[in-house]
C-alpha atoms as a PDB file:
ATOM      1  CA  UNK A   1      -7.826   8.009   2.072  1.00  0.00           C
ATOM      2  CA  UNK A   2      -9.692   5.723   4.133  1.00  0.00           C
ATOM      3  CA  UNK A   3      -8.437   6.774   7.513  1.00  0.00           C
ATOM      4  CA  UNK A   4      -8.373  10.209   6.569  1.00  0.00           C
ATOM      5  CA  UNK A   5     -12.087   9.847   6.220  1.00  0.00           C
ATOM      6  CA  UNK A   6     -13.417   7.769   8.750  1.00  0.00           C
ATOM      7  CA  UNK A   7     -11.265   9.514  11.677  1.00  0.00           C
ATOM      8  CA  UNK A   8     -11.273  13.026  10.098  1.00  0.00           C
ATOM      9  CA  UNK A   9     -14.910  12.989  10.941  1.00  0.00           C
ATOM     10  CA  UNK A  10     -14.921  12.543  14.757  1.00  0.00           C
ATOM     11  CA  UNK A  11     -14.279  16.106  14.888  1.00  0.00           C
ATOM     12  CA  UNK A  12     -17.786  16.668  14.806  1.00  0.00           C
ATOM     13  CA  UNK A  13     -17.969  14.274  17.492  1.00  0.00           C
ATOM     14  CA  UNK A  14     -15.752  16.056  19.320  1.00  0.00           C
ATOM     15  CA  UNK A  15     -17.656  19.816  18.993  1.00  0.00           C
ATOM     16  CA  UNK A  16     -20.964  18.232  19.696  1.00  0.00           C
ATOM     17  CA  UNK A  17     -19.638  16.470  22.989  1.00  0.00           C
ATOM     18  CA  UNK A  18     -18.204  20.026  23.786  1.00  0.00           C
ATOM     19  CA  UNK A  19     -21.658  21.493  23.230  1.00  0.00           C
ATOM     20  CA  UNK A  20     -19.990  23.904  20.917  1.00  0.00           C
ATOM     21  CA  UNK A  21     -22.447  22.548  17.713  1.00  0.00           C
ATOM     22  CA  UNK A  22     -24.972  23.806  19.719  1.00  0.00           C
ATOM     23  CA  UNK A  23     -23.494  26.713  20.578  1.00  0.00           C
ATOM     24  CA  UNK A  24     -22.511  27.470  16.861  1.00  0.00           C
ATOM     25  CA  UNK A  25     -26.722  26.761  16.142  1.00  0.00           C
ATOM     26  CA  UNK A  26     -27.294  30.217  17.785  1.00  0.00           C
ATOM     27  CA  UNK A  27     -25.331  32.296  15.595  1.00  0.00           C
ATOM     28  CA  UNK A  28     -25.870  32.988  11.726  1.00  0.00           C
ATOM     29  CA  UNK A  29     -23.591  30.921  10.020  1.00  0.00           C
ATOM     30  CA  UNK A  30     -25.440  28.262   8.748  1.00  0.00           C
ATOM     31  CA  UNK A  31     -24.910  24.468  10.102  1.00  0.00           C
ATOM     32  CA  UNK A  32     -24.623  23.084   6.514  1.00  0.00           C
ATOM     33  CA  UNK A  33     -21.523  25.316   6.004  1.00  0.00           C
ATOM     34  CA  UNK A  34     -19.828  24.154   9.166  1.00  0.00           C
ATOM     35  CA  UNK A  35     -20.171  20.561   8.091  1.00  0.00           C
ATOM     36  CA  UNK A  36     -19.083  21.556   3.809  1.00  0.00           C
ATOM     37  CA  UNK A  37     -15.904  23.454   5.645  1.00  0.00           C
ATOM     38  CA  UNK A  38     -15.766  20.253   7.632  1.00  0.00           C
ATOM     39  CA  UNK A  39     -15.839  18.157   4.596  1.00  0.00           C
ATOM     40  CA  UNK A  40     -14.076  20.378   2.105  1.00  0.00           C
ATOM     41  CA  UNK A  41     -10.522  20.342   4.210  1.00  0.00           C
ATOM     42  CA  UNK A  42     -10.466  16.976   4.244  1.00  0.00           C
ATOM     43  CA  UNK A  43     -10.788  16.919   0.691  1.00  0.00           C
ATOM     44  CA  UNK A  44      -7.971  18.984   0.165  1.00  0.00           C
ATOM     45  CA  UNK A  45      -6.188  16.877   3.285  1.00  0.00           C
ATOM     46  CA  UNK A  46      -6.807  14.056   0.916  1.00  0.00           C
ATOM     47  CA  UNK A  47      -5.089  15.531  -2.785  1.00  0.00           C
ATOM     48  CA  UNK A  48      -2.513  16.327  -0.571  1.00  0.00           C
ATOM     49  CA  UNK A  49      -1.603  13.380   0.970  1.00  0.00           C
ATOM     50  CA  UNK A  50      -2.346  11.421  -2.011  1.00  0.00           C
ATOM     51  CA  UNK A  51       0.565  14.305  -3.783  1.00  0.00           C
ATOM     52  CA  UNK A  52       2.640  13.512  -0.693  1.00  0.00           C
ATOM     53  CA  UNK A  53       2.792   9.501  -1.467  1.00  0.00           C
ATOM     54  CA  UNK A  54       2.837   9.722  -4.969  1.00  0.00           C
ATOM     55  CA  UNK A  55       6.173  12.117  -4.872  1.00  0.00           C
ATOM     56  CA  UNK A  56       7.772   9.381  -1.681  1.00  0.00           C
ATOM     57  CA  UNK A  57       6.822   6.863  -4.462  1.00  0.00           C
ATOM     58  CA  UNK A  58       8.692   8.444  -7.155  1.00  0.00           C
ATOM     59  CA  UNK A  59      11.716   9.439  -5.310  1.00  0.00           C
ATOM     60  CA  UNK A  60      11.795   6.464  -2.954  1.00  0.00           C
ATOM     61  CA  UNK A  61      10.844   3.263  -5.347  1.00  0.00           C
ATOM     62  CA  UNK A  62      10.859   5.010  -8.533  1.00  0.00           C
ATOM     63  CA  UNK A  63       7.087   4.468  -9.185  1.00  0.00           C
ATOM     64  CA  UNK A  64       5.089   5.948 -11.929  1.00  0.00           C
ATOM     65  CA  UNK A  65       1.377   7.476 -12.046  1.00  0.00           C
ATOM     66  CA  UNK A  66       1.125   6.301 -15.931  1.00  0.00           C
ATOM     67  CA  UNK A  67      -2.872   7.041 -15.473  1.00  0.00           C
ATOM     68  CA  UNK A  68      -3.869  10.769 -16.526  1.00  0.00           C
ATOM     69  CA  UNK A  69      -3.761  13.087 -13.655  1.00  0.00           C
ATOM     70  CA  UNK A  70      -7.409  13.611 -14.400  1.00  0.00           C
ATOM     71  CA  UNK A  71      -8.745  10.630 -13.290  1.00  0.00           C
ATOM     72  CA  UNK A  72      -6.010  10.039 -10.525  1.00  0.00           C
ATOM     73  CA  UNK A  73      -7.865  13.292  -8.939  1.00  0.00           C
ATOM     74  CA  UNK A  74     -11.286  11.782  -9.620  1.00  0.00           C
ATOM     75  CA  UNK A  75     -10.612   8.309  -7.898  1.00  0.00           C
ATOM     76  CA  UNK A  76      -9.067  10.218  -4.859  1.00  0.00           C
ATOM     77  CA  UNK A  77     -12.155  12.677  -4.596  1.00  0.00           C
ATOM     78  CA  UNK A  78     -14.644   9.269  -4.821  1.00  0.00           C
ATOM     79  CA  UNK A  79     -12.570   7.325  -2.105  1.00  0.00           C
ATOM     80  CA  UNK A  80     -12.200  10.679   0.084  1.00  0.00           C
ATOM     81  CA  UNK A  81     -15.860  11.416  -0.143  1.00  0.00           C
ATOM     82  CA  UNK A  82     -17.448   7.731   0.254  1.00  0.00           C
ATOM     83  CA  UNK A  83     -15.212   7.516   3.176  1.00  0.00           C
ATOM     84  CA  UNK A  84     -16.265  11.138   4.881  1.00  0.00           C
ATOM     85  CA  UNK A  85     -19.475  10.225   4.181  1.00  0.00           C
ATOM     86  CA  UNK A  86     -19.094   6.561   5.922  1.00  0.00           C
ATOM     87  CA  UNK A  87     -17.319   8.769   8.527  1.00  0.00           C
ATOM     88  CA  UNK A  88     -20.042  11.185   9.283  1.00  0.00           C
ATOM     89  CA  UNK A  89     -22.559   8.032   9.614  1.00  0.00           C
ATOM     90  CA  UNK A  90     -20.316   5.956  12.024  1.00  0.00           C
ATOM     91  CA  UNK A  91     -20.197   8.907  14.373  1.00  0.00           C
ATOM     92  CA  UNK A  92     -23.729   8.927  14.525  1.00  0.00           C
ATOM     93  CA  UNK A  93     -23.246   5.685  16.586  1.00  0.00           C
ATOM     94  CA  UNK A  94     -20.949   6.826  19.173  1.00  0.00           C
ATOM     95  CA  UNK A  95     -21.791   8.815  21.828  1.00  0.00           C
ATOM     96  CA  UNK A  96     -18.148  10.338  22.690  1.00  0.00           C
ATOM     97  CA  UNK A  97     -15.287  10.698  20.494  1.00  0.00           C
ATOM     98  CA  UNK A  98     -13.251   7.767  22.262  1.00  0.00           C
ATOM     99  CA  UNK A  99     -16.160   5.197  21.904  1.00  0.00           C
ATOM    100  CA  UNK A 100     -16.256   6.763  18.172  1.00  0.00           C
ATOM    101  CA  UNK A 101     -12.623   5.918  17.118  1.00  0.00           C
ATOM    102  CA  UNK A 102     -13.031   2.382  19.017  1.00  0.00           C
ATOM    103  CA  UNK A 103     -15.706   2.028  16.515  1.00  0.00           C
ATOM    104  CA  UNK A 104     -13.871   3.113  13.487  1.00  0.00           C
ATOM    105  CA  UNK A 105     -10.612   1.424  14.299  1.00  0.00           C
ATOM    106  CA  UNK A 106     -13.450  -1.783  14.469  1.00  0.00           C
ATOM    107  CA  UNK A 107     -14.703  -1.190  11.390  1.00  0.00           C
ATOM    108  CA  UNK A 108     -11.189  -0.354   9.337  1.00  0.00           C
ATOM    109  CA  UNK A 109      -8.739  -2.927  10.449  1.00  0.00           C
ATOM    110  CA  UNK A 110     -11.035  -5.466   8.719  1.00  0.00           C
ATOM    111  CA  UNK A 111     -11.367  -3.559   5.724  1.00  0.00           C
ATOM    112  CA  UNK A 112      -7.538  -3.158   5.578  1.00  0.00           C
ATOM    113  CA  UNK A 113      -7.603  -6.612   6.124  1.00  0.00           C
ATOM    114  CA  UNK A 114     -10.032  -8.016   3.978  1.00  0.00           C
ATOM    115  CA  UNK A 115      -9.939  -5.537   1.172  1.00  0.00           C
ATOM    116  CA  UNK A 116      -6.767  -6.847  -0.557  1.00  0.00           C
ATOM    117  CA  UNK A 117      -4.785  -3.743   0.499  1.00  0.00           C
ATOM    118  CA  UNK A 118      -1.671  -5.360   1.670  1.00  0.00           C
ATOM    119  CA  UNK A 119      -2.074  -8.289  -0.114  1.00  0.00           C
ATOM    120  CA  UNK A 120      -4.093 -10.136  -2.772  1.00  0.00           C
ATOM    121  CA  UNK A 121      -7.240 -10.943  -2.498  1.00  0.00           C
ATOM    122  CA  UNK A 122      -6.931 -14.734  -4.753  1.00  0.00           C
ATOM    123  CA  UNK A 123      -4.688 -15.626  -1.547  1.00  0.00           C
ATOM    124  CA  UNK A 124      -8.139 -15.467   0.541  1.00  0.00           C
ATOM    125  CA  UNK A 125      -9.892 -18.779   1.313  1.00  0.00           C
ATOM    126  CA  UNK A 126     -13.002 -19.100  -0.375  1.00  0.00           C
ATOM    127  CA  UNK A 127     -15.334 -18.479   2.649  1.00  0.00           C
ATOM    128  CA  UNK A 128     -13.888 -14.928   2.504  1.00  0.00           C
ATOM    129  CA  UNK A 129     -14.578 -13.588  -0.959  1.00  0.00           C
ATOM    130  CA  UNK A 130     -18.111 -12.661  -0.494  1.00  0.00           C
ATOM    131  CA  UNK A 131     -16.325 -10.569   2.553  1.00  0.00           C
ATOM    132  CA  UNK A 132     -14.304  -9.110   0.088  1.00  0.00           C
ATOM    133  CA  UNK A 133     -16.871  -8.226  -2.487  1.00  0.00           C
ATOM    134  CA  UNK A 134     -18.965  -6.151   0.582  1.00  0.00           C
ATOM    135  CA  UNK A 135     -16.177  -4.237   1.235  1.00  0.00           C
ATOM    136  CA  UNK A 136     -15.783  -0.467  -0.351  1.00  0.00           C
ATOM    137  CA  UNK A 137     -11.994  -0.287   0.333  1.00  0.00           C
ATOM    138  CA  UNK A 138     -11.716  -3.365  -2.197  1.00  0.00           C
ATOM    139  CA  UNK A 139     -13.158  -0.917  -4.958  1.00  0.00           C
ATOM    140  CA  UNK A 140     -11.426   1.730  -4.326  1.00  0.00           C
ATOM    141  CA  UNK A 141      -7.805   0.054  -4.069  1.00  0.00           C
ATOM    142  CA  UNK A 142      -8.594  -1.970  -7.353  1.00  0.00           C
ATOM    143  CA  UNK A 143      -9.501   1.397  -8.793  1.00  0.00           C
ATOM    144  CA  UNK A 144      -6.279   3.141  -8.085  1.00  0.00           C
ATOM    145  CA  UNK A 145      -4.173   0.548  -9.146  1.00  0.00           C
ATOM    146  CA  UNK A 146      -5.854   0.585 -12.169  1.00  0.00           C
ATOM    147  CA  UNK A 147      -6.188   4.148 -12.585  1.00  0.00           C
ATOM    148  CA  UNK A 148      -2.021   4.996 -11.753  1.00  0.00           C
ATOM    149  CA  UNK A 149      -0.251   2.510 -12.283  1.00  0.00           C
ATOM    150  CA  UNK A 150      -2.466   1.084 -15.254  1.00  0.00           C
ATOM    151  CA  UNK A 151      -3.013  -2.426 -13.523  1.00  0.00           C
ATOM    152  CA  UNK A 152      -5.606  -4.320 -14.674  1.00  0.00           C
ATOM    153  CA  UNK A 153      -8.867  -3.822 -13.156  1.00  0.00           C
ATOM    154  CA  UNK A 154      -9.983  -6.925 -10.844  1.00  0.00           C
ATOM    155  CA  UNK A 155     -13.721  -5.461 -11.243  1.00  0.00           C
ATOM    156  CA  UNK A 156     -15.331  -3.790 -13.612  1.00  0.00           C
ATOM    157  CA  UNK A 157     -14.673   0.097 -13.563  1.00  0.00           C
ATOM    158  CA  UNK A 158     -18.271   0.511 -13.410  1.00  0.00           C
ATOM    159  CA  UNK A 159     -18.827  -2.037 -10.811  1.00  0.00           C
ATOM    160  CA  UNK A 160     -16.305  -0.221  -8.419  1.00  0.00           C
ATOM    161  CA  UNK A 161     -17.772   3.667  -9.436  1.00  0.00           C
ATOM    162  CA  UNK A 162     -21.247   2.006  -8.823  1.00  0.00           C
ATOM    163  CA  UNK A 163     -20.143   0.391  -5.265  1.00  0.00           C
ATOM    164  CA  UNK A 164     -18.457   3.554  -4.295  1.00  0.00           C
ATOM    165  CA  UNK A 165     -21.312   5.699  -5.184  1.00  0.00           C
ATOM    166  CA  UNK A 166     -23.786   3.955  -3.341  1.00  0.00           C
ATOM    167  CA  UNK A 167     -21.781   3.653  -0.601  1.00  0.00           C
ATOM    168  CA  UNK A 168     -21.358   7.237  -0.547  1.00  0.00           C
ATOM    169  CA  UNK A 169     -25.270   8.278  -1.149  1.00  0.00           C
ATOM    170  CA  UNK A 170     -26.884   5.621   1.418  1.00  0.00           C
ATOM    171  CA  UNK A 171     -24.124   7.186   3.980  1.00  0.00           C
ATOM    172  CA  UNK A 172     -24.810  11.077   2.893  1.00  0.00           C
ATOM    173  CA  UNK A 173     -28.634   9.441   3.461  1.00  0.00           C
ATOM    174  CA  UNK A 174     -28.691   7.966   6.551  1.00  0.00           C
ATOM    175  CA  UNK A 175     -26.243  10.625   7.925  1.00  0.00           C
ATOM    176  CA  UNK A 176     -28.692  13.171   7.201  1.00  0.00           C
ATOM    177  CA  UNK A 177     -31.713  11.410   8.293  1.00  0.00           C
ATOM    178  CA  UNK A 178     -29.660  10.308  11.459  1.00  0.00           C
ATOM    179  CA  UNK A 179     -27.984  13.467  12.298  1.00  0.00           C
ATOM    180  CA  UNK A 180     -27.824  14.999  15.552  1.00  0.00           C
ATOM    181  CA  UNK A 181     -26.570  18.444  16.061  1.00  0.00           C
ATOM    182  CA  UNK A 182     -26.857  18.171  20.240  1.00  0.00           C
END
């Protein structure tokens, strides 16, 4: 989900580099629907990939969503969107699309890292858990857990929503106060 976001949005890079974003400005079709067609395929990129795992999972190690599907969908729509969103606001620092995904892969390997992903948090030394509690990915992995496979929550559920929401609004923010279209 995290990936998906961050690198799904150097696209944009990509057309602006190619002065095509500028070229798309002179016709009708408005520039917000280029970017919600931008954002809107990798939210379906994102239900299906999450479908994809979740069936490997089954087959493969025999796991179980026990969570309703409702809020399995809900978690994965958060995560996909806070991380678009982050997406759209790292390109905005990168002038190409390689200097943009030399950025990303900066900023994602230490969330991976840090964010308890591949391995507990508690095993971190204690100079790293205020790293950990900066981090969105932490949220949203302790979320999903909890959400399908009913582990219990290392944060509060509201705590993670409330991270991953305003993660997601002060990148939709600064994106759009930030944005350049040439």
């Amino acid at each position: 989900i995290m990936q998906l976001g961050l690198f799904g949005s150097f696209n944009i890079v990509s057309l602006r580099e190619k002065k095509v974003l500028k070229s798309l400005g002179a016709t009708p079709l408005p520039r917000v629907m280029l970017l919600g067609s931008e954002i809107l395929v990798r939210l379906l990129l994102s239900l299906l990939q999450t479908l994809l795992i979740i069936i490997i999972g089954r087959l493969v190690f025999d796991v179980q969503v026990t969570g309703p599907w409702y809020q399995v969908i809900a978690t994965v729509l958060l995560g996909s969107v806070t991380f678009i969103s982050f997406g759209y606001l790292l390109t905005l620092f990168s002038k190409s699309e390689e200097s943009g995904i030399g950025l990303v892969q900066l900023v994602q390997f230490p969330m991976m890292f840090f964010a308890g992903i591949f391995f507990p948090t508690t095993f971190m030394p204690d100079f790293l858990q205020p790293l950990v509690k900066i981090i969105p990915l932490t949220y949203l992995g302790d979320l999903l857990r909890h959400v399908m496979v009913s582990m219990p929550a290392e944060y509060p559920i509201l705590t993670s929503l409330l991270v991953l929401g305003g993660v997601t609004v002060g990148s939709i923010i600064g994106a759009v106060l930030l944005w350049r279209w040439e």
